[in-house]
PDB file of N, CA and C in Angstrom:
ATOM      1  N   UNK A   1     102.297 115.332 120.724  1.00  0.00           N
ATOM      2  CA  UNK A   1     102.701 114.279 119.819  1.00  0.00           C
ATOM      3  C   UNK A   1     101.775 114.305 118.596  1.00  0.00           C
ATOM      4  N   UNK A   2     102.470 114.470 117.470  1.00  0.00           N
ATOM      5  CA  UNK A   2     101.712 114.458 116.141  1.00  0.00           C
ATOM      6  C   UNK A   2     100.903 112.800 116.151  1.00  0.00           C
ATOM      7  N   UNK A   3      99.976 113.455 115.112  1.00  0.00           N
ATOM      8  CA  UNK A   3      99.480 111.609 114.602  1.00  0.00           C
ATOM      9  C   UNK A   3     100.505 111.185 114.215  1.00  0.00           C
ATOM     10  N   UNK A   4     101.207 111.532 113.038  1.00  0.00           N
ATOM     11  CA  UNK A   4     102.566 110.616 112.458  1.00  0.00           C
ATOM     12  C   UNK A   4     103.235 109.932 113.794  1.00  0.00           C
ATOM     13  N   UNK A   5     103.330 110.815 114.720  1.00  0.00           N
ATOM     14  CA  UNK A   5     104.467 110.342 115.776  1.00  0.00           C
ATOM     15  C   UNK A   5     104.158 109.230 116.539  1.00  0.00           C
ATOM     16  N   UNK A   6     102.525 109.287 116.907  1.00  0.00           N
ATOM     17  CA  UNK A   6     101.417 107.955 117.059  1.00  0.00           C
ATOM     18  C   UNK A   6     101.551 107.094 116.943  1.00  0.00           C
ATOM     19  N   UNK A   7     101.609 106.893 115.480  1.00  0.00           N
ATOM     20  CA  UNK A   7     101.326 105.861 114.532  1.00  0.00           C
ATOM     21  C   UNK A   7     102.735 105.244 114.619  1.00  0.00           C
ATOM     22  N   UNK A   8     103.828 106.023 114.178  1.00  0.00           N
ATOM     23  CA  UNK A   8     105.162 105.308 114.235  1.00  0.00           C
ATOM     24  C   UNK A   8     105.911 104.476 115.553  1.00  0.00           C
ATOM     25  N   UNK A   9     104.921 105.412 116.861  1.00  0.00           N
ATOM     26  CA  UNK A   9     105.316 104.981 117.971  1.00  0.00           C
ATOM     27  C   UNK A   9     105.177 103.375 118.326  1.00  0.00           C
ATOM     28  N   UNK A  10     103.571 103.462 118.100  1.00  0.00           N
ATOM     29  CA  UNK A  10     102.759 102.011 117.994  1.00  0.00           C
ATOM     30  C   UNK A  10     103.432 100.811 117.166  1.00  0.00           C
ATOM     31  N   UNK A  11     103.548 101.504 116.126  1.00  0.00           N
ATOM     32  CA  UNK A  11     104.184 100.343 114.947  1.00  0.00           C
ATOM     33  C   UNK A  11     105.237  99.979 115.250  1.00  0.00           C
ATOM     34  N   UNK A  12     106.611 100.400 116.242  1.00  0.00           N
ATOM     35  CA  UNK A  12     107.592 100.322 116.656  1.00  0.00           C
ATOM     36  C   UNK A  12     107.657  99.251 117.715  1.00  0.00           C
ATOM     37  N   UNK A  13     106.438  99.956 118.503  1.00  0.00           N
ATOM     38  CA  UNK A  13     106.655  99.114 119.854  1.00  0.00           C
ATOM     39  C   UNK A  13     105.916  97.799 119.809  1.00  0.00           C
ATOM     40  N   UNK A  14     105.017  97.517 118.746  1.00  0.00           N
ATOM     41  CA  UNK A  14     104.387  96.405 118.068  1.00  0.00           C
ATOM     42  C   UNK A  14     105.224  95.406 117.579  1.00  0.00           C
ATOM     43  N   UNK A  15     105.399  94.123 117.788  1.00  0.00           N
ATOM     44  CA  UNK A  15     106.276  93.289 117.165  1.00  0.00           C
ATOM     45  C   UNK A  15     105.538  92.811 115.848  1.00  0.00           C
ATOM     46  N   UNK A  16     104.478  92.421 115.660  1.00  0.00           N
ATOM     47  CA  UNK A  16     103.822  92.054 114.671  1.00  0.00           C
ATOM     48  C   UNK A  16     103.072  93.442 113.863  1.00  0.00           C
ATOM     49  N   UNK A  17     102.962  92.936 112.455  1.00  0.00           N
ATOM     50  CA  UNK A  17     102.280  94.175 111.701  1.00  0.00           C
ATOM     51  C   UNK A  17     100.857  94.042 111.936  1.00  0.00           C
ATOM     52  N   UNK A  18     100.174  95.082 111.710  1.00  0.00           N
ATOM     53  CA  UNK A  18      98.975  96.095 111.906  1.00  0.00           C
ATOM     54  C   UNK A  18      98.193  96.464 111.296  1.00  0.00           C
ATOM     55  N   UNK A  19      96.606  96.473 111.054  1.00  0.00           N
ATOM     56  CA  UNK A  19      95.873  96.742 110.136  1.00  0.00           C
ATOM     57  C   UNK A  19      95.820  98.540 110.773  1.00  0.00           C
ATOM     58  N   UNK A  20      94.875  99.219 109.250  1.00  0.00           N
ATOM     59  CA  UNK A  20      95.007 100.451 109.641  1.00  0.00           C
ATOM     60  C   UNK A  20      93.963 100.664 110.594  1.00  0.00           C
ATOM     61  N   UNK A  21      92.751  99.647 110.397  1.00  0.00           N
ATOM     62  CA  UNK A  21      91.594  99.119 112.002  1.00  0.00           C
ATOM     63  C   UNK A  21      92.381  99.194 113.061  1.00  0.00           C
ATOM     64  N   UNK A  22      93.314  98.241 113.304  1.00  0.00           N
ATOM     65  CA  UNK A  22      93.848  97.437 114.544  1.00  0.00           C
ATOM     66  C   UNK A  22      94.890  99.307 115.319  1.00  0.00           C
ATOM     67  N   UNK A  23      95.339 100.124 113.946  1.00  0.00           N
ATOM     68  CA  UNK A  23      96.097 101.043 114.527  1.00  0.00           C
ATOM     69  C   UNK A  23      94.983 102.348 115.192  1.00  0.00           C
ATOM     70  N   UNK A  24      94.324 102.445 114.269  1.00  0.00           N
ATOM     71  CA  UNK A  24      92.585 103.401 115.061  1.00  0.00           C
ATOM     72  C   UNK A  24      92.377 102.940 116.234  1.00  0.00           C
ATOM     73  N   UNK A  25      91.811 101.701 116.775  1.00  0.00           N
ATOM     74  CA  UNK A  25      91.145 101.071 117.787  1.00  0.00           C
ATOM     75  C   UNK A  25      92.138 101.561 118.969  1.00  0.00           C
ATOM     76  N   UNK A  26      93.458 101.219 118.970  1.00  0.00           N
ATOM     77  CA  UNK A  26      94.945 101.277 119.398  1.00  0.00           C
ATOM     78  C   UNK A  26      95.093 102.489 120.045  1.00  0.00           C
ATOM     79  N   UNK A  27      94.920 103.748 118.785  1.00  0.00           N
ATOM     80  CA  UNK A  27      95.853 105.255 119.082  1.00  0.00           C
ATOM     81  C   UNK A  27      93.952 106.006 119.562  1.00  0.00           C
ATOM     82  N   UNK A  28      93.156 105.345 119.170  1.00  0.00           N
ATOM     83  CA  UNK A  28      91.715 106.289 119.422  1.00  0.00           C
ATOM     84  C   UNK A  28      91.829 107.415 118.235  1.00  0.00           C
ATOM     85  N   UNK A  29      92.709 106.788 117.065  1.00  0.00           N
ATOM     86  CA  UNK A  29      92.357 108.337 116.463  1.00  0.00           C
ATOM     87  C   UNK A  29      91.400 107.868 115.492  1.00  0.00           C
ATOM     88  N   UNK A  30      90.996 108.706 114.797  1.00  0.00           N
ATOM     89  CA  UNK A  30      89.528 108.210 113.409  1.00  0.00           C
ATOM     90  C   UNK A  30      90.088 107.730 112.435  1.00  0.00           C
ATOM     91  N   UNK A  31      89.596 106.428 111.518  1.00  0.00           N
ATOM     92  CA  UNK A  31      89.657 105.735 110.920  1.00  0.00           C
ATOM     93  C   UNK A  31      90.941 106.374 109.709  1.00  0.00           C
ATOM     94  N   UNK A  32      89.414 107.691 109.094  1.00  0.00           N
ATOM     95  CA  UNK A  32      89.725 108.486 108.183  1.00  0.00           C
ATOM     96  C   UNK A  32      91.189 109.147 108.259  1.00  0.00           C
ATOM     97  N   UNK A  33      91.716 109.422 109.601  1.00  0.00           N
ATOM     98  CA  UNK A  33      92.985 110.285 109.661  1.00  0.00           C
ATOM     99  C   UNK A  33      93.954 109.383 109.779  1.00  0.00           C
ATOM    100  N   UNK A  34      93.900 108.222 110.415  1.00  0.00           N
ATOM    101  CA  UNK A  34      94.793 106.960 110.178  1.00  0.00           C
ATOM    102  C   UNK A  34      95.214 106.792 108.731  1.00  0.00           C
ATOM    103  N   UNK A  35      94.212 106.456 107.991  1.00  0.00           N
ATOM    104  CA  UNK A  35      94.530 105.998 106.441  1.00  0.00           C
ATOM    105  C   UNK A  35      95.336 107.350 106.157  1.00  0.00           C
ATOM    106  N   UNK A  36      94.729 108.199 106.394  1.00  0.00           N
ATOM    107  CA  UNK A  36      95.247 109.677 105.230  1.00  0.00           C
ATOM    108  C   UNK A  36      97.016 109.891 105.893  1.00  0.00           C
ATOM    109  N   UNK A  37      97.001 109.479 107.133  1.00  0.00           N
ATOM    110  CA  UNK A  37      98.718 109.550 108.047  1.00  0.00           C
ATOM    111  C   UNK A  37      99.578 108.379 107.341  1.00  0.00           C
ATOM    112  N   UNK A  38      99.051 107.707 107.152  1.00  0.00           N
ATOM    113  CA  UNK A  38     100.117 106.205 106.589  1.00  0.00           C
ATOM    114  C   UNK A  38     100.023 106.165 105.007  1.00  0.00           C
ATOM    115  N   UNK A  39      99.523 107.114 104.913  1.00  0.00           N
ATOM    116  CA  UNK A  39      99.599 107.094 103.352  1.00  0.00           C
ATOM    117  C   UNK A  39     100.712 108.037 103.452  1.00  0.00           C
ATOM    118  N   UNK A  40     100.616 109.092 103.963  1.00  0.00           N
ATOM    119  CA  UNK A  40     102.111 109.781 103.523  1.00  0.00           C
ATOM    120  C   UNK A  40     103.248 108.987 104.527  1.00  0.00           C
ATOM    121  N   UNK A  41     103.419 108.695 105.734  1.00  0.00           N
ATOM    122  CA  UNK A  41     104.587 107.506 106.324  1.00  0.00           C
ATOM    123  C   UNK A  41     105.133 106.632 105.238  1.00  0.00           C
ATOM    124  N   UNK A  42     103.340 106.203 104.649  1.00  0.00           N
ATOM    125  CA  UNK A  42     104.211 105.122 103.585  1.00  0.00           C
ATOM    126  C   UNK A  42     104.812 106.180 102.390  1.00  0.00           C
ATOM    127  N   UNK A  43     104.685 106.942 101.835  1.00  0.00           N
ATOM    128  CA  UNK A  43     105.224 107.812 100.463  1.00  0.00           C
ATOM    129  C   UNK A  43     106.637 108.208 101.455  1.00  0.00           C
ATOM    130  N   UNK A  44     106.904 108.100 103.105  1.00  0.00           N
ATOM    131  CA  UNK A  44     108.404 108.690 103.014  1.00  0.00           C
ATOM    132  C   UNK A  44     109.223 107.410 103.385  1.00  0.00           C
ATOM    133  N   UNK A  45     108.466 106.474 103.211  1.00  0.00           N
ATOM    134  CA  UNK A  45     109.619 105.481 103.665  1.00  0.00           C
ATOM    135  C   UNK A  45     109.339 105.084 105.138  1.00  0.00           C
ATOM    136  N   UNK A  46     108.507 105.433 106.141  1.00  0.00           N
ATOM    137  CA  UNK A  46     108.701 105.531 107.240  1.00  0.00           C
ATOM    138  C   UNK A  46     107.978 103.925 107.700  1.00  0.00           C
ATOM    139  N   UNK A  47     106.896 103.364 106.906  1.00  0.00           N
ATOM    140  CA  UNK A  47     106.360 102.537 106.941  1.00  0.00           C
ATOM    141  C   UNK A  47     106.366 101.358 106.023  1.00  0.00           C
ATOM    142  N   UNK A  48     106.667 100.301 105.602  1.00  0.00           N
ATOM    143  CA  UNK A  48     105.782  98.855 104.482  1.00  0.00           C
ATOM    144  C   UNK A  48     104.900  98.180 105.553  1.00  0.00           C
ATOM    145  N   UNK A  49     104.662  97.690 104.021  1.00  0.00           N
ATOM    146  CA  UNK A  49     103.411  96.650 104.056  1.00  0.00           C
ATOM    147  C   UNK A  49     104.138  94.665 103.885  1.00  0.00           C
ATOM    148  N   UNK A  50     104.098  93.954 104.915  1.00  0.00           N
ATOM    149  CA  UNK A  50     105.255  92.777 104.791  1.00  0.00           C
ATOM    150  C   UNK A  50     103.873  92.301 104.133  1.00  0.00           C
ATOM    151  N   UNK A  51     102.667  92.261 104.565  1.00  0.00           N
ATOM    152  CA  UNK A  51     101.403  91.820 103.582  1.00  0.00           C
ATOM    153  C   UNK A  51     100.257  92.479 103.462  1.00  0.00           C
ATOM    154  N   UNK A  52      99.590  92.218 102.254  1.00  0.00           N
ATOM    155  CA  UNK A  52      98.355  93.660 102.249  1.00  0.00           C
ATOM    156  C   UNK A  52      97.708  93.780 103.195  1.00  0.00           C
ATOM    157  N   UNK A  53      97.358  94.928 103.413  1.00  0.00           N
ATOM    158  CA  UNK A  53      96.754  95.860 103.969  1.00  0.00           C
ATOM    159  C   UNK A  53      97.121  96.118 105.852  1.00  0.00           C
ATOM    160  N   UNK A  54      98.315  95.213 106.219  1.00  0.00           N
ATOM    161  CA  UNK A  54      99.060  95.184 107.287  1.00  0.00           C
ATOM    162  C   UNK A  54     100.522  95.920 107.011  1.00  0.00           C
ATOM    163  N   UNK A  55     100.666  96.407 108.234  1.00  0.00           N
ATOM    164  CA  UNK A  55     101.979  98.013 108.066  1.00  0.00           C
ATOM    165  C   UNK A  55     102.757  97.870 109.342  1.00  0.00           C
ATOM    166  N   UNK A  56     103.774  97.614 109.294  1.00  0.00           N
ATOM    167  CA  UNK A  56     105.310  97.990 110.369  1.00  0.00           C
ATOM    168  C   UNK A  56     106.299  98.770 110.170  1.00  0.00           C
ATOM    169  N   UNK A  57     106.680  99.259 111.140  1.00  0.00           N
ATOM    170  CA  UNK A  57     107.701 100.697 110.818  1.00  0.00           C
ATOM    171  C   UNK A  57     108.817 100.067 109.905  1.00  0.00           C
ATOM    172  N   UNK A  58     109.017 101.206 109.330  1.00  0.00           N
ATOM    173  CA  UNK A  58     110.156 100.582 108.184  1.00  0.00           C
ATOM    174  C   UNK A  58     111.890 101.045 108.756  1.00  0.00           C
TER     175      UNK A  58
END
């Protein structure tokens, strides 16, 4: 399972949105590769933000 696939999994099965902290702590992956994964999720659409700096699958 890719990180992307991770991240989207979590955010899915999450009813409430997610800091990119709360998704690290969550998947165990590093801070740094979290941010750098949801930055492109968010550039395809795969992710928003309903308020800053919190993210749910789109």
């Amino acid at each position: 399972m890719t990180t992307e696939e991770k991240i989207l999994s979590l955010l899915k099965e999450n009813k409430e949105a997610m800091s990119a902290g709360q998704i690290a702590d969550a998947t165990g992956i590093d801070r740094k590769e979290v941010d750098k994964t949801m930055k492109t999720l968010k550039a395809a659409g795969s992710i928003v933000s309903p308020k800053r700096c919190y993210w749910t699958a789109g």
